[in-house]
Protein backbone atom coordinates (compact mmCIF):
# COMPACT_ATOMS: atom_id res chain seq x y z
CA UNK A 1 89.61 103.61 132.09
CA UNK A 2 86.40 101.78 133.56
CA UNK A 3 85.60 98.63 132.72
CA UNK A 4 81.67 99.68 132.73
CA UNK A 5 80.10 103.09 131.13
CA UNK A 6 79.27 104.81 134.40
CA UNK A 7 76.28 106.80 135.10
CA UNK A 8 76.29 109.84 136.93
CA UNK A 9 73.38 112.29 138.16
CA UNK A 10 72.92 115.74 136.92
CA UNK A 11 69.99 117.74 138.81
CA UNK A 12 67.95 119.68 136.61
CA UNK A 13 68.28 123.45 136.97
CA UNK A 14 64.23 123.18 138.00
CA UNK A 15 64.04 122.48 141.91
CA UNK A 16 61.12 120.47 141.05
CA UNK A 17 62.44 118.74 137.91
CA UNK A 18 62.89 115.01 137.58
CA UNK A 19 66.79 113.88 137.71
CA UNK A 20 68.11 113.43 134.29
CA UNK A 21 70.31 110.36 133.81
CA UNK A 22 73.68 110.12 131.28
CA UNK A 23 76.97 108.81 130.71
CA UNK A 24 80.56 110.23 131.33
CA UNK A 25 80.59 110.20 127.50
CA UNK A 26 77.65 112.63 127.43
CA UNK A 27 78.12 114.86 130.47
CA UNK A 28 81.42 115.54 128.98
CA UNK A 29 79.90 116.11 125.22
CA UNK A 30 77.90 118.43 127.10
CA UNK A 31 80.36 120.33 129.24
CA UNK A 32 83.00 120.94 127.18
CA UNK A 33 82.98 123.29 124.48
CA UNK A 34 82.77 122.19 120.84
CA UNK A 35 86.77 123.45 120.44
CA UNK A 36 87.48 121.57 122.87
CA UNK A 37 86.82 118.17 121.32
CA UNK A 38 89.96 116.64 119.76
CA UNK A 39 89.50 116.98 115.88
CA UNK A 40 89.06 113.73 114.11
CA UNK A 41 92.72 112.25 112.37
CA UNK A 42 93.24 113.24 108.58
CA UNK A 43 95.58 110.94 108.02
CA UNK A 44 97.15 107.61 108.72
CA UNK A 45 100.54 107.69 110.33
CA UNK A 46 103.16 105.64 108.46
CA UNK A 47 103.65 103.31 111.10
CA UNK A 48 99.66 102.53 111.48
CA UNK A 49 99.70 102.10 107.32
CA UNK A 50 103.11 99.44 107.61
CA UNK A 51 100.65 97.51 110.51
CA UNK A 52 97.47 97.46 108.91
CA UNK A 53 99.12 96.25 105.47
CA UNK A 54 101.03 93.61 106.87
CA UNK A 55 97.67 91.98 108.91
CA UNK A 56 96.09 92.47 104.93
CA UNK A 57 98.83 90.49 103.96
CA UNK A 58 97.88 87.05 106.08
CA UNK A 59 94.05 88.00 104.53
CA UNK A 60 93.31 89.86 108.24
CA UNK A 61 91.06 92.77 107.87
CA UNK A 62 92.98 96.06 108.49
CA UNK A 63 91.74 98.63 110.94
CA UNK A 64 91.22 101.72 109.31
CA UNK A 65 89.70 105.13 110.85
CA UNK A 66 88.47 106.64 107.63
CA UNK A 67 91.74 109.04 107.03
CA UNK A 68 93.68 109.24 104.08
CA UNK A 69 97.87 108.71 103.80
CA UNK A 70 99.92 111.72 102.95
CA UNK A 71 100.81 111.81 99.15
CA UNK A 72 104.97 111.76 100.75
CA UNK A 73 104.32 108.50 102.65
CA UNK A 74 102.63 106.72 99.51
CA UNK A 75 105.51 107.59 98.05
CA UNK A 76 107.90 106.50 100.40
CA UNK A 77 105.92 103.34 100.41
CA UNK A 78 106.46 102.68 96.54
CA UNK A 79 109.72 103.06 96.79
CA UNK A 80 110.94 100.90 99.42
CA UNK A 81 108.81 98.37 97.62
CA UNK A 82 110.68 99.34 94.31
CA UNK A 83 113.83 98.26 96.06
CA UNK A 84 113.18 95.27 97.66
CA UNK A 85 111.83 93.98 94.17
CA UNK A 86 115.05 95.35 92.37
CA UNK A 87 117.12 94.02 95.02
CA UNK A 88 115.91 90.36 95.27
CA UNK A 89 115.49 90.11 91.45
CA UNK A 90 119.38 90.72 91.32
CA UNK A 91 119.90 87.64 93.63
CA UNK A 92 117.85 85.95 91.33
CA UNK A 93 121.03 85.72 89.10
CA UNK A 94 124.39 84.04 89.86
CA UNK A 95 127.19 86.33 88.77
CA UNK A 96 127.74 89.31 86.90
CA UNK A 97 124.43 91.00 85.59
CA UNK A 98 123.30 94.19 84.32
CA UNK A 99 119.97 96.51 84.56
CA UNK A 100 117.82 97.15 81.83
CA UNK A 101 116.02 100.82 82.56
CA UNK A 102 113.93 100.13 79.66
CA UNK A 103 112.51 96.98 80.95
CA UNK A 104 112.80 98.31 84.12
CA UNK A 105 110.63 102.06 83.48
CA UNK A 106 107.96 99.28 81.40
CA UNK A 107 107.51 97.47 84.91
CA UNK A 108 105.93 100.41 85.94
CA UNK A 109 102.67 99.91 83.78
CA UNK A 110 100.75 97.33 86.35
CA UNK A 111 101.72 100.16 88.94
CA UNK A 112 99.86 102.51 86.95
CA UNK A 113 96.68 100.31 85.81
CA UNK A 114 96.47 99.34 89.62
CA UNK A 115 95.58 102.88 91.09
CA UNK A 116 93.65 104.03 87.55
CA UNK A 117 91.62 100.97 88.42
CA UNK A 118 91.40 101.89 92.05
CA UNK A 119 90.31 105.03 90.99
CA UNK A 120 88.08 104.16 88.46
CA UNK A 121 86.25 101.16 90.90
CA UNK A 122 86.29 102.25 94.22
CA UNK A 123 83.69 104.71 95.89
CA UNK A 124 84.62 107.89 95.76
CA UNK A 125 85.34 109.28 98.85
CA UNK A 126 87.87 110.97 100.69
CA UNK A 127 91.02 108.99 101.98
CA UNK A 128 89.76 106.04 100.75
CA UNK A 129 92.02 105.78 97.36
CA UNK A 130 95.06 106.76 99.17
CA UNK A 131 94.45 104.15 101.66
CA UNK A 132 94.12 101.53 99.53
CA UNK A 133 97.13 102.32 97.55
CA UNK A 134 98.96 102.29 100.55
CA UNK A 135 97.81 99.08 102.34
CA UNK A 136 98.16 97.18 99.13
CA UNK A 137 101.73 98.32 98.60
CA UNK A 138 102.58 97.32 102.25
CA UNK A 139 100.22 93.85 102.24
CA UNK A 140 101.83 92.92 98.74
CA UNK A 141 105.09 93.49 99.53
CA UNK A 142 104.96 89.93 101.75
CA UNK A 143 103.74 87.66 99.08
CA UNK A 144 106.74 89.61 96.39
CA UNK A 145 109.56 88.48 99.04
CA UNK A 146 108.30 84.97 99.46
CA UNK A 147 107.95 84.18 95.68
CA UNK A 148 111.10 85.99 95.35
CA UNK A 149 113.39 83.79 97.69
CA UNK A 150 111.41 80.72 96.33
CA UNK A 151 112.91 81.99 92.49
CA UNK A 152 116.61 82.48 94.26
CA UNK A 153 116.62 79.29 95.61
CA UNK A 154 115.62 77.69 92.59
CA UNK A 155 118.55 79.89 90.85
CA UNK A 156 121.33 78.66 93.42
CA UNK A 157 120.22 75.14 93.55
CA UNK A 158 118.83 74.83 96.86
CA UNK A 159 115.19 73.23 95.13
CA UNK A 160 117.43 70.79 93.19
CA UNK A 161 115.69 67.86 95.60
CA UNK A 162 112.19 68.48 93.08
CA UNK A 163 112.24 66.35 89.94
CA UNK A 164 113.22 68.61 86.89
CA UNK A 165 109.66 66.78 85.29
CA UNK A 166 107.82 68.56 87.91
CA UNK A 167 108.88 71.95 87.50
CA UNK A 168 107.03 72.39 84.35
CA UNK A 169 103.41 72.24 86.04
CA UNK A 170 104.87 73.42 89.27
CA UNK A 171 106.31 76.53 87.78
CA UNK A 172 102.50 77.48 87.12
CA UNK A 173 101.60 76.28 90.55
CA UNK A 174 103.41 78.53 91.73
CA UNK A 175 102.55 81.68 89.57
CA UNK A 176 98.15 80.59 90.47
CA UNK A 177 98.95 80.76 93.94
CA UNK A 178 100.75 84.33 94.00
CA UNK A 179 98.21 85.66 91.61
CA UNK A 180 95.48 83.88 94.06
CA UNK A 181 96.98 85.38 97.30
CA UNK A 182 97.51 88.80 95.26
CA UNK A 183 93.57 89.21 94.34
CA UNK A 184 92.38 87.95 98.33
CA UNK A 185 94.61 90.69 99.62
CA UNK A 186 92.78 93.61 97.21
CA UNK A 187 89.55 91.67 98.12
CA UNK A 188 90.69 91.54 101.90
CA UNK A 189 91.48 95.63 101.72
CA UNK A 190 88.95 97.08 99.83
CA UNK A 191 85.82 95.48 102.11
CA UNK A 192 87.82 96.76 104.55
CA UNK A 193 87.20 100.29 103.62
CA UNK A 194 83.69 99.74 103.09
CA UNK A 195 83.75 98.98 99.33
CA UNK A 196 80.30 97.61 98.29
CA UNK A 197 80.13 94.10 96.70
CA UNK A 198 78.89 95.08 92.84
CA UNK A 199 82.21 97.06 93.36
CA UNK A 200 84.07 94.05 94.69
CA UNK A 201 83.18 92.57 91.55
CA UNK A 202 84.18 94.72 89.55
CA UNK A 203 87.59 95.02 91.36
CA UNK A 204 88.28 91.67 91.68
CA UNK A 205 87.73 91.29 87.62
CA UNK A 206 89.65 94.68 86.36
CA UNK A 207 93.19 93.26 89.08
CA UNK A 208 92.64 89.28 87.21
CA UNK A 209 92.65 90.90 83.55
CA UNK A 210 95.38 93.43 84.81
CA UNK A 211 97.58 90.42 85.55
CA UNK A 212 97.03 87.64 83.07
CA UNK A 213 97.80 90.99 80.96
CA UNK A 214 101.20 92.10 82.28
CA UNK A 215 101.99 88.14 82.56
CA UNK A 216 101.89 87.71 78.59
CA UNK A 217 103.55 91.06 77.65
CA UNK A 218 106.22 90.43 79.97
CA UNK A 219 109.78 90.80 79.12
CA UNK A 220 111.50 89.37 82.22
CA UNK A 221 113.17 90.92 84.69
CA UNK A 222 115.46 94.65 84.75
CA UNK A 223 118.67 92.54 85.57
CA UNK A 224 119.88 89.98 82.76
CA UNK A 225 122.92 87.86 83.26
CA UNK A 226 125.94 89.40 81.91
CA UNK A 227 128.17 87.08 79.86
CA UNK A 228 131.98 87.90 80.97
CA UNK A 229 133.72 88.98 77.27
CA UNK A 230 137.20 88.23 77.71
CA UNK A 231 138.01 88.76 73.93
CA UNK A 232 137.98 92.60 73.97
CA UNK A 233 137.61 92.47 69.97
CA UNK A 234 134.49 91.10 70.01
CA UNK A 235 132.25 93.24 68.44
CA UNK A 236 128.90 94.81 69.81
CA UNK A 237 125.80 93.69 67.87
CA UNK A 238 123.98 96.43 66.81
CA UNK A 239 120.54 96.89 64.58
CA UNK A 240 121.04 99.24 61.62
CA UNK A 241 119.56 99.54 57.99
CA UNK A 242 122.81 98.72 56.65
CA UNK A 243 122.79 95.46 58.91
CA UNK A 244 119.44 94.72 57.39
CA UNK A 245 120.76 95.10 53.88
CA UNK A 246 123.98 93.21 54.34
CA UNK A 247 121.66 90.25 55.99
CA UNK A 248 119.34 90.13 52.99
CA UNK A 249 122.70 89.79 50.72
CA UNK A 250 124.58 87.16 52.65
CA UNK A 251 120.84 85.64 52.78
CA UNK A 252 121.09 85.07 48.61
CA UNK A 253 125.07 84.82 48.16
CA UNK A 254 124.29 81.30 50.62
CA UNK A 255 121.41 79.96 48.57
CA UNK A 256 122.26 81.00 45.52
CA UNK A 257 126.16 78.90 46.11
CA UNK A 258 124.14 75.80 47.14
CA UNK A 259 125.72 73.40 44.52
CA UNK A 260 123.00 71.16 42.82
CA UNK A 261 122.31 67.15 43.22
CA UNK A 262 124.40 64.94 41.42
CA UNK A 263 122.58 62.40 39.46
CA UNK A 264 123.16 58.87 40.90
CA UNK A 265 124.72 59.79 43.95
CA UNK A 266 123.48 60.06 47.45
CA UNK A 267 124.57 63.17 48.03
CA UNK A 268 125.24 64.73 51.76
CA UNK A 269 123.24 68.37 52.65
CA UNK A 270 123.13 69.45 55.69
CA UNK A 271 121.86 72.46 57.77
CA UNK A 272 123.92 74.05 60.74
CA UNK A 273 121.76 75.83 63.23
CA UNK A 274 123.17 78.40 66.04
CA UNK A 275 120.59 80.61 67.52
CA UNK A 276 121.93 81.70 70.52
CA UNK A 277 124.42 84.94 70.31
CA UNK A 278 125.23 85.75 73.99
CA UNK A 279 127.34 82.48 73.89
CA UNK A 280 130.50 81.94 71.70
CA UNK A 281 130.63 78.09 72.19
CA UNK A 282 127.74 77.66 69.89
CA UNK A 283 129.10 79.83 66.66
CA UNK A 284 132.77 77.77 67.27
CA UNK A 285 130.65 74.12 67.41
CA UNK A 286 128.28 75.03 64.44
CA UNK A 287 131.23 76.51 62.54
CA UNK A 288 133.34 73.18 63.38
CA UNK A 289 130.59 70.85 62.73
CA UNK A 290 129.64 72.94 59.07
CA UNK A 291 133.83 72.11 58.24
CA UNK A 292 133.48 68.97 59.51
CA UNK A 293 130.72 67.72 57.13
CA UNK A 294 132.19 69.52 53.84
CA UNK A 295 135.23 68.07 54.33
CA UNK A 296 134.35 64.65 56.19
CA UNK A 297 131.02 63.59 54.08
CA UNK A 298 131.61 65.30 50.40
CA UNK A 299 129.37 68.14 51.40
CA UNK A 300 131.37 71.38 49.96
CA UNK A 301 128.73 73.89 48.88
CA UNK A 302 126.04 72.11 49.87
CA UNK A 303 125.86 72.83 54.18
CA UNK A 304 123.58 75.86 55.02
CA UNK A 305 125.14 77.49 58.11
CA UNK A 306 122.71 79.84 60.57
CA UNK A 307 123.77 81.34 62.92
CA UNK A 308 123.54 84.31 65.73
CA UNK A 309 126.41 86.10 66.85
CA UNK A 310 127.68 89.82 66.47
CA UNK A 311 130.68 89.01 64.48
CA UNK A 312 129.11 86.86 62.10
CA UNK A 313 126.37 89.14 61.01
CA UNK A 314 128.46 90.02 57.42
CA UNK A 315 129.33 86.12 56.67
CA UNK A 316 126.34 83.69 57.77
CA UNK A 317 122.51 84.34 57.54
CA UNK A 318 120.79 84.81 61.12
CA UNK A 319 119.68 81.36 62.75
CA UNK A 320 115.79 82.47 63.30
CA UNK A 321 112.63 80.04 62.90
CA UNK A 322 111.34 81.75 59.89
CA UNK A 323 115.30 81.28 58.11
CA UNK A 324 115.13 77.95 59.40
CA UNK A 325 111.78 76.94 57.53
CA UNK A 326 113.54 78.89 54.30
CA UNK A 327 116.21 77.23 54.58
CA UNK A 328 114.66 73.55 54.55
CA UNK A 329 112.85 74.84 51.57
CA UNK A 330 116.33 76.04 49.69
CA UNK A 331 117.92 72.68 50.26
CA UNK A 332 114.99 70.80 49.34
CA UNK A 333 115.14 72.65 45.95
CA UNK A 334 118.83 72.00 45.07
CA UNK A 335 118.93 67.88 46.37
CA UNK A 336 116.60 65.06 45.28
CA UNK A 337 114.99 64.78 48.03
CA UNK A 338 113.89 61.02 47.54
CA UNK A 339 117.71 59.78 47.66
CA UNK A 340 120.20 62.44 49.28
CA UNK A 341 120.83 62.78 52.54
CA UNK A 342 119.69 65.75 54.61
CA UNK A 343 122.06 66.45 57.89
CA UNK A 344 120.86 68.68 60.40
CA UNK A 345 122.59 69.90 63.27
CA UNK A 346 121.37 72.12 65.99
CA UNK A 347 123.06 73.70 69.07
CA UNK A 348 121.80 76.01 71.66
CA UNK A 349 120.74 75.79 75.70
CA UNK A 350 117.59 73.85 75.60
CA UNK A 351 114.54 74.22 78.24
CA UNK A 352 113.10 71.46 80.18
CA UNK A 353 109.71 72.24 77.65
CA UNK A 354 112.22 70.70 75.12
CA UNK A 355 111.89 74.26 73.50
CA UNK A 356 115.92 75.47 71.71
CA UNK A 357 116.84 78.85 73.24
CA UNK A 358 117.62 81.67 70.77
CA UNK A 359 118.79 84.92 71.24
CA UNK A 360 120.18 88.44 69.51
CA UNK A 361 119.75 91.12 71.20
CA UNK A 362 118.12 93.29 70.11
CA UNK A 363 116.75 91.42 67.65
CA UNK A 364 113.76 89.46 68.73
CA UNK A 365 114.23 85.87 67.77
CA UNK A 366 111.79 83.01 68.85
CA UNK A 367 112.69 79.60 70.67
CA UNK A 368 112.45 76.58 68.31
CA UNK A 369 110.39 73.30 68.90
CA UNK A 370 110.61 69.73 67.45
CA UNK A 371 107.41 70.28 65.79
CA UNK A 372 108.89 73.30 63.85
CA UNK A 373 111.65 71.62 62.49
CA UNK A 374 109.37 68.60 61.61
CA UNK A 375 106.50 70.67 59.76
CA UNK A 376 109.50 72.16 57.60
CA UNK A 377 111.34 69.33 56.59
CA UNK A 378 107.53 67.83 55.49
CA UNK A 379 106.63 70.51 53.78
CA UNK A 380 109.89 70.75 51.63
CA UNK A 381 109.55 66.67 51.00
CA UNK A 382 113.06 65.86 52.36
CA UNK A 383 112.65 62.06 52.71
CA UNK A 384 116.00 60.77 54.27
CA UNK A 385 117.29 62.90 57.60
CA UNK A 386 120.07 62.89 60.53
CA UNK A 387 119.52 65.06 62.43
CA UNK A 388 121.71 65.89 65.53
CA UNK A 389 120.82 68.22 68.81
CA UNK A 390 123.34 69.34 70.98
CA UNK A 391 121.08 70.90 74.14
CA UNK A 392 119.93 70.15 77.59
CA UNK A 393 116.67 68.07 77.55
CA UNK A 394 117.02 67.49 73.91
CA UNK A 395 115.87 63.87 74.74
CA UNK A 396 112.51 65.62 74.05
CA UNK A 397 112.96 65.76 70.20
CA UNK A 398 113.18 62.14 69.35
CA UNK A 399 109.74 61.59 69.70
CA UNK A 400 108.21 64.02 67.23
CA UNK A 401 111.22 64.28 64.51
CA UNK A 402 111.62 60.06 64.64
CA UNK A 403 110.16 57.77 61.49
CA UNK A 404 111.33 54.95 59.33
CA UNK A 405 113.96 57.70 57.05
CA UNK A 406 115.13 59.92 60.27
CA UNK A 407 118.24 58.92 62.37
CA UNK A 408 117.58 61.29 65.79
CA UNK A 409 120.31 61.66 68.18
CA UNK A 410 120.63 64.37 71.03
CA UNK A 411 123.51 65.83 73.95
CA UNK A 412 120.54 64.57 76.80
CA UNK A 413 117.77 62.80 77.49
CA UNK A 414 114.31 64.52 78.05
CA UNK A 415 114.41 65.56 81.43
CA UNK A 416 118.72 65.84 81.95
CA UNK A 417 121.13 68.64 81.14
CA UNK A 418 123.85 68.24 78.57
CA UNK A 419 127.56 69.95 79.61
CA UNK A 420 129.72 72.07 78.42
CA UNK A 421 127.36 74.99 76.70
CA UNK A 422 129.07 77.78 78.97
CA UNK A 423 131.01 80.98 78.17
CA UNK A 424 134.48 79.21 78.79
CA UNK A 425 133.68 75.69 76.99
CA UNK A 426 135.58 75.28 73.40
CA UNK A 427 132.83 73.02 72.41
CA UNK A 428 129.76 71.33 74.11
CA UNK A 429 130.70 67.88 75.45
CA UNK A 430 128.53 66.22 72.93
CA UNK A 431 129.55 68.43 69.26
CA UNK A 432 133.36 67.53 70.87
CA UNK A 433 132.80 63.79 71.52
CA UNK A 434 130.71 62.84 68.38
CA UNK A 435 131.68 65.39 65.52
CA UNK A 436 135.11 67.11 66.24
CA UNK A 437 136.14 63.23 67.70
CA UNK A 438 134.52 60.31 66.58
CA UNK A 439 133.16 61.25 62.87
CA UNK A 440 137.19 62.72 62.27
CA UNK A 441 137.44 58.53 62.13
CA UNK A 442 134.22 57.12 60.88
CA UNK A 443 131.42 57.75 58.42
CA UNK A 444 128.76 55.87 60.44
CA UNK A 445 127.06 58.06 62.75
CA UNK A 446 125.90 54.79 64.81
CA UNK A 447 129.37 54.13 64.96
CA UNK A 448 130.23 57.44 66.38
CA UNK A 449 127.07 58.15 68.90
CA UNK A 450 128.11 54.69 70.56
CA UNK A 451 131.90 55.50 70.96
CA UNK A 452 131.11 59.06 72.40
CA UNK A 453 128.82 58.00 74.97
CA UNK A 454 131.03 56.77 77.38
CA UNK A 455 133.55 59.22 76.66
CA UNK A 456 130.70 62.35 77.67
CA UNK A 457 129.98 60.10 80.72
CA UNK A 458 133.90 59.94 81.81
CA UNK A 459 133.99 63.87 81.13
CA UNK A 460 130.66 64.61 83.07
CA UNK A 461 131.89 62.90 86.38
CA UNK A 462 135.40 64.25 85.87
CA UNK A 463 134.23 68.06 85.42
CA UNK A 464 131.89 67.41 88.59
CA UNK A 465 128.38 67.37 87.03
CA UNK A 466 126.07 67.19 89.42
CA UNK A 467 122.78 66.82 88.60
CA UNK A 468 123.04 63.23 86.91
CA UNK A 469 124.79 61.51 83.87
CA UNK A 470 123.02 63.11 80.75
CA UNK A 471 122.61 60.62 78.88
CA UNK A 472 122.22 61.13 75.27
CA UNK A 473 119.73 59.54 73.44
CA UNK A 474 119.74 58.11 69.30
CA UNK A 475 116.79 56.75 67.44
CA UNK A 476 117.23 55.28 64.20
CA UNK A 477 114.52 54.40 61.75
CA UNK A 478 115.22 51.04 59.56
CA UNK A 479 114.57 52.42 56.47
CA UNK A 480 117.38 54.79 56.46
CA UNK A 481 119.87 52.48 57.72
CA UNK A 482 120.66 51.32 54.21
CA UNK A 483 120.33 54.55 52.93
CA UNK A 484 123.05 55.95 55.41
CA UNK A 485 125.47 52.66 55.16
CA UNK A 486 125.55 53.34 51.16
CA UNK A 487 126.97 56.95 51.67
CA UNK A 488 129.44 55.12 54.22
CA UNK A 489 130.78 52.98 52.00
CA UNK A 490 131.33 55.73 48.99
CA UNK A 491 132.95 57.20 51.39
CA UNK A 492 135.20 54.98 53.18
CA UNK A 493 136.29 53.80 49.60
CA UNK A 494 137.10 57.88 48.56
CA UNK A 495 135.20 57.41 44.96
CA UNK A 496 135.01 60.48 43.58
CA UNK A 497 131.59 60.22 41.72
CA UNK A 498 130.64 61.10 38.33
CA UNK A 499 130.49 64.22 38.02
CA UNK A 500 132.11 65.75 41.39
């Protein structure tokens, strides 16, 4: 109440004894019983803990009295953050979804290794691990929702102004500067509470392996899109021994009914690739495509179709990278692979890392690059190649698969979307426009690629696309131009050759 300590005079109880001098402070320490001082505060109130967290969260040092938080308001606290997270992942994703508790219970682990480390790091003294717990959860909380609305913007196009090149370095941006503000926010906390700086340290070290940890082992998000099934028939995809078994037959009833090179012709091979189960588009374009070449380019018995999707798991062999590479390696061993033709076709969603999405759940399956494909058609010595991929930013596997004996052509160029790969499409606009279309009237797949382009465009800007024309790409080397105009003219002329 004053603005100055004020000093008051108490005379000594000796008549002749000096005066003593003392503060209010003291004369009151001194009057007043010991009882009746006001006991010190045990704990934090809730309201004080949601203050102090939220100045930790702008890196200002929170004011703290030494008390601990009451094991129901830490609590509390966790949970309000658990929602918020749950809740603003699930905006993250347009449409229907559903919740994973599996992946959603394994989220919990960073929780964990946070307070163990707490515990194990911080001085041990009363309040103080409670505290911390509870700041952080509040102080962390800001830098979740503002990385969090950054994501659903990006999800409902609102960041659509930033080039799709630069999202691939400022995706990690991104991810440095929330781990960056996470650590200065324990930092900012714990010297708060008096933690000493070999423990600092130590902190600061245990939180940076904690989260380059839980960033590699993580399996994305509790809520996953959920793919509207209007076909009530189709069949759930579920692991089993006897799905195992029945895989590793259809595996060697496929190779083994590959039918052998004919000697002096070019013969056609090809390989039909559909990772991706959740989507039935790709299974009816691979399937389409594998027809298309049997019956189109002489190729009966000798097309290799992969492919990922629940009902298909008794007919075709699973489209996975290590099939893939196997699969090269069957084909190479039934053609002469110094004069037939290798035809590979590919269709999935592709990333803007030029990476081929694959998926079949819950079957783990790894996302194919250009250089896998590459390495395995080298190592089985399969000399002349077409090799066709229908998926957005597919433009990025020209450059590694091209040479002299490859003809490349893809659905996009390297940093556009292709169109038509969703749940209700029949085919993708590229498999329609250049296999089911063009190649149903010519062998030349020149030919073909050049009449479809303008077609996709006309279908792009009629179906609204609106993130640019994605203009497919084609690279042909000139030594298998000669190579592919021979097999176009056996088969314009219908010659059945010797033998077939």
């Amino acid at each position: 109440m004053f603005p100055e300590p004020v000093t008051i005079c108490v005379v000594s109880a000796s008549p002749t004894g000096p005066l003593q001098h003392m503060n209010l402070d003291q004369a009151l320490d001194q009057a007043l019983p010991a009882s009746a001082s006001p006991a010190p505060a045990t704990h934090m109130p809730l309201r004080a803990v949601i203050r102090e967290g939220l100045r930790a969260s702008v890196l200002r040092r929170p004011v703290w009295n030494g008390a601990g938080v009451r094991t129901i308001d830490l609590a509390l606290l966790l949970a309000i953050e658990c929602l918020i997270q749950l809740g603003l992942s699930r905006l993250e994703i347009r449409g229907a979804a559903g919740f994973s508790l599996q992946i959603w219970l394994y989220q919990w682990w960073p929780t964990t290794a946070f307070i163990w480390v707490a515990w194990t790091v911080l001085p041990k003294r009363a309040g103080l691990l409670s505290s911390y717990v509870a700041l952080m959860t509040v102080a962390e909380t800001v830098p979740l929702v503002v990385f969090e609305a950054l994501r659903i913007s990006q999800a409902y196009g609102l960041l659509d102004v930033v080039p799709l090149q630069a999202w691939a370095w400022l995706g990690w941006a991104i991810y440095l500067v929330d781990v960056a503000w996470y650590l200065a926010i324990a930092l900012c906390v714990a010297g708060t509470l008096g933690t000493p700086r070999k423990h600092l340290a130590a902190l600061l070290v245990c939180l940076a392996a904690m989260q380059a940890l839980s960033t590699w082992q993580s399996l994305g998000g509790a809520w996953r899109a959920k793919i509207e099934n209007t076909d009530n028939s189709r069949p759930e995809f579920v692991l089993s021994q006897e799905v195992f078994e029945a895989q590793q037959a259809v595996w060697k009833r496929s190779v083994e009914a590959l039918a052998p090179q004919r000697a002096g012709v070019a013969d056609v091979y090809a390989l039909v690739f559909a990772p991706y189960a959740q989507e039935d588009v790709f299974l009816r374009e691979s399937t389409m495509v594998a027809r298309l070449l049997e019956s189109r380019f002489d190729a009966q018995g000798r097309v290799l179709h992969l492919a990922n999707h629940a009902s298909a798991t008794q007919e075709l062999p699973w489209a996975t990278p290590l099939n893939l590479q196997r699969a090269v390696e069957a084909l190479g061993s039934v053609m002469d692979r110094e004069n037939d033709l290798l035809v590979v076709y590919m269709t999935s969603h592709g990333a803007n890392n030029h990476k081929l999405a694959a998926s079949h759940w819950p079957l783990n399956v790894g996302w194919l690059t250009p250089e896998d494909l590459r390495s395995a058609l080298d190592a089985a010595g399969i000399k002349h190649r077409v090799v066709a991929i229908s998926a957005c930013y597919s433009g990025g596997w020209i450059e590694p698969l091209a040479n002299a004996d490859t003809l490349v052509m893809t659905a996009a160029d390297a940093t556009h979307t292709s169109y038509g790969c969703g749940s209700r499409s029949e085919l993708t606009f590229f498999g329609r426009a250049v296999f089911d279309e063009q190649l149903r009237s010519t062998h030349s797949f020149e030919d073909a690629f050049a009449k479809a382009v303008p077609v996709i465009r006309q279908r792009e800007e009629e179906a609204g696309k609106d993130d640019g024309f994605s203009n497919p790409q084609i690279s042909v080397g000139e030594s298998i131009k000669p190579r592919l105009e021979g097999i176009r003219q056996r088969l314009d002329t219908g010659a059945t050759p010797a033998g077939g």
